[in-house]
Protein backbone atom coordinates (compact mmCIF):
# COMPACT_ATOMS: atom_id res chain seq x y z
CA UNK A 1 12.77 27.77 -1.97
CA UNK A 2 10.52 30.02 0.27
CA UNK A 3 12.36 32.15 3.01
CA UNK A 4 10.55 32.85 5.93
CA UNK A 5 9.56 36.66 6.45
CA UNK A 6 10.50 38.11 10.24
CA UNK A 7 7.76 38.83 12.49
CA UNK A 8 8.38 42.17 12.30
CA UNK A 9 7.50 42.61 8.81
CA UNK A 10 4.60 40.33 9.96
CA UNK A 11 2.99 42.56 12.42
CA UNK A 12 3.37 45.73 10.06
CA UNK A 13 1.72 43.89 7.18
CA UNK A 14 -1.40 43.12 9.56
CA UNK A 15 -1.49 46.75 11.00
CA UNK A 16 -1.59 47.97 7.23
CA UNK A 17 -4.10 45.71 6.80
CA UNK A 18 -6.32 46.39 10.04
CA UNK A 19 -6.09 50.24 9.64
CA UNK A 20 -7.07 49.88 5.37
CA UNK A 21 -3.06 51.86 4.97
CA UNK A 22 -2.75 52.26 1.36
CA UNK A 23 1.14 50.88 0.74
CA UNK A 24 3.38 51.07 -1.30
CA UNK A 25 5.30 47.54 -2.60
CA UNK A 26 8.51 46.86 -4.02
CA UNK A 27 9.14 43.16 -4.94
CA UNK A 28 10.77 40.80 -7.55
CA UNK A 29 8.64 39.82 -9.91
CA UNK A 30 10.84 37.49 -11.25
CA UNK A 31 14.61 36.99 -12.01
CA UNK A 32 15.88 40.46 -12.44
CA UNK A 33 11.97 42.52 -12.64
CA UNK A 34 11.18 44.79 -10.21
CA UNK A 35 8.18 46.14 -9.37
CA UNK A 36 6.21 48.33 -7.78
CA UNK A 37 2.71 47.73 -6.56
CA UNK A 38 0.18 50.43 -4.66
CA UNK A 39 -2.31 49.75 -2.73
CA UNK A 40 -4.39 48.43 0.20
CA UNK A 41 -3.49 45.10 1.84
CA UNK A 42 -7.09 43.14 1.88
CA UNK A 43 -5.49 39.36 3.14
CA UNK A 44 -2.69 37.53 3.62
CA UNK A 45 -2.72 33.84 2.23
CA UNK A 46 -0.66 30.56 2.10
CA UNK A 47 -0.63 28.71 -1.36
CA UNK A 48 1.34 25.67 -1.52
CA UNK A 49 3.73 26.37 1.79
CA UNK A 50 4.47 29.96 0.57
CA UNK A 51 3.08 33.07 2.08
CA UNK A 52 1.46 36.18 -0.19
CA UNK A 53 -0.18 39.45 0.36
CA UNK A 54 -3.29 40.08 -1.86
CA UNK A 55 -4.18 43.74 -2.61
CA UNK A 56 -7.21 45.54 -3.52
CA UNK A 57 -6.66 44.96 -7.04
CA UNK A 58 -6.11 41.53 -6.19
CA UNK A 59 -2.32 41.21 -6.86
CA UNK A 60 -0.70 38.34 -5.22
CA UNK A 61 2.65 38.97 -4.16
CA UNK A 62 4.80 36.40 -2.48
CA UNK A 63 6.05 37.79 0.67
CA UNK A 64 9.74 36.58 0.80
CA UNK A 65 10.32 38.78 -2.94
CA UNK A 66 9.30 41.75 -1.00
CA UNK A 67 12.13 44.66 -0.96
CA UNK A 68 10.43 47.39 0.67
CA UNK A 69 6.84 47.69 2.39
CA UNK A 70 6.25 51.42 2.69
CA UNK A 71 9.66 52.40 2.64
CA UNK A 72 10.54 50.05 5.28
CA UNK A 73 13.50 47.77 3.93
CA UNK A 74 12.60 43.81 4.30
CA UNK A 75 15.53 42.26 1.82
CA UNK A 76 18.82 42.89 0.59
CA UNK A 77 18.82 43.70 -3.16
């Protein structure tokens, strides 16, 4: 089930895109995986009802696995 992200953590992911910001990710991969992706934020995208940021080196990552966006926390762990 997709979780809605806040608007907040909408409006920084569009300024880091706007301003070409290269960011830092932390997200679940899957189950227990974390990871950590760098980069620039090129687009945001809706597949199937669920929301993902695609980076420069075209890495999809679904929006509602994201723990931290440049240090900013966005979920609980």
């Amino acid at each position: 089930m997709y979780n809605p992200i806040s608007c907040e953590f909408f409006d920084q992911l569009n300024v880091a895109m706007q301003r070409k910001i290269p960011s830092t990710v932390v997200y679940l991969k899957d189950e227990d995986n974390k990871q950590t992706a760098k980069g620039i934020v090129k687009t945001m995208e809706v597949i199937d009802g669920i929301e993902y940021l695609i980076l420069d080196s075209k890495e999809k990552i679904r929006l509602d696995s994201v723990f931290t966006f440049n240090g900013k926390r966005h979920r609980e762990e």
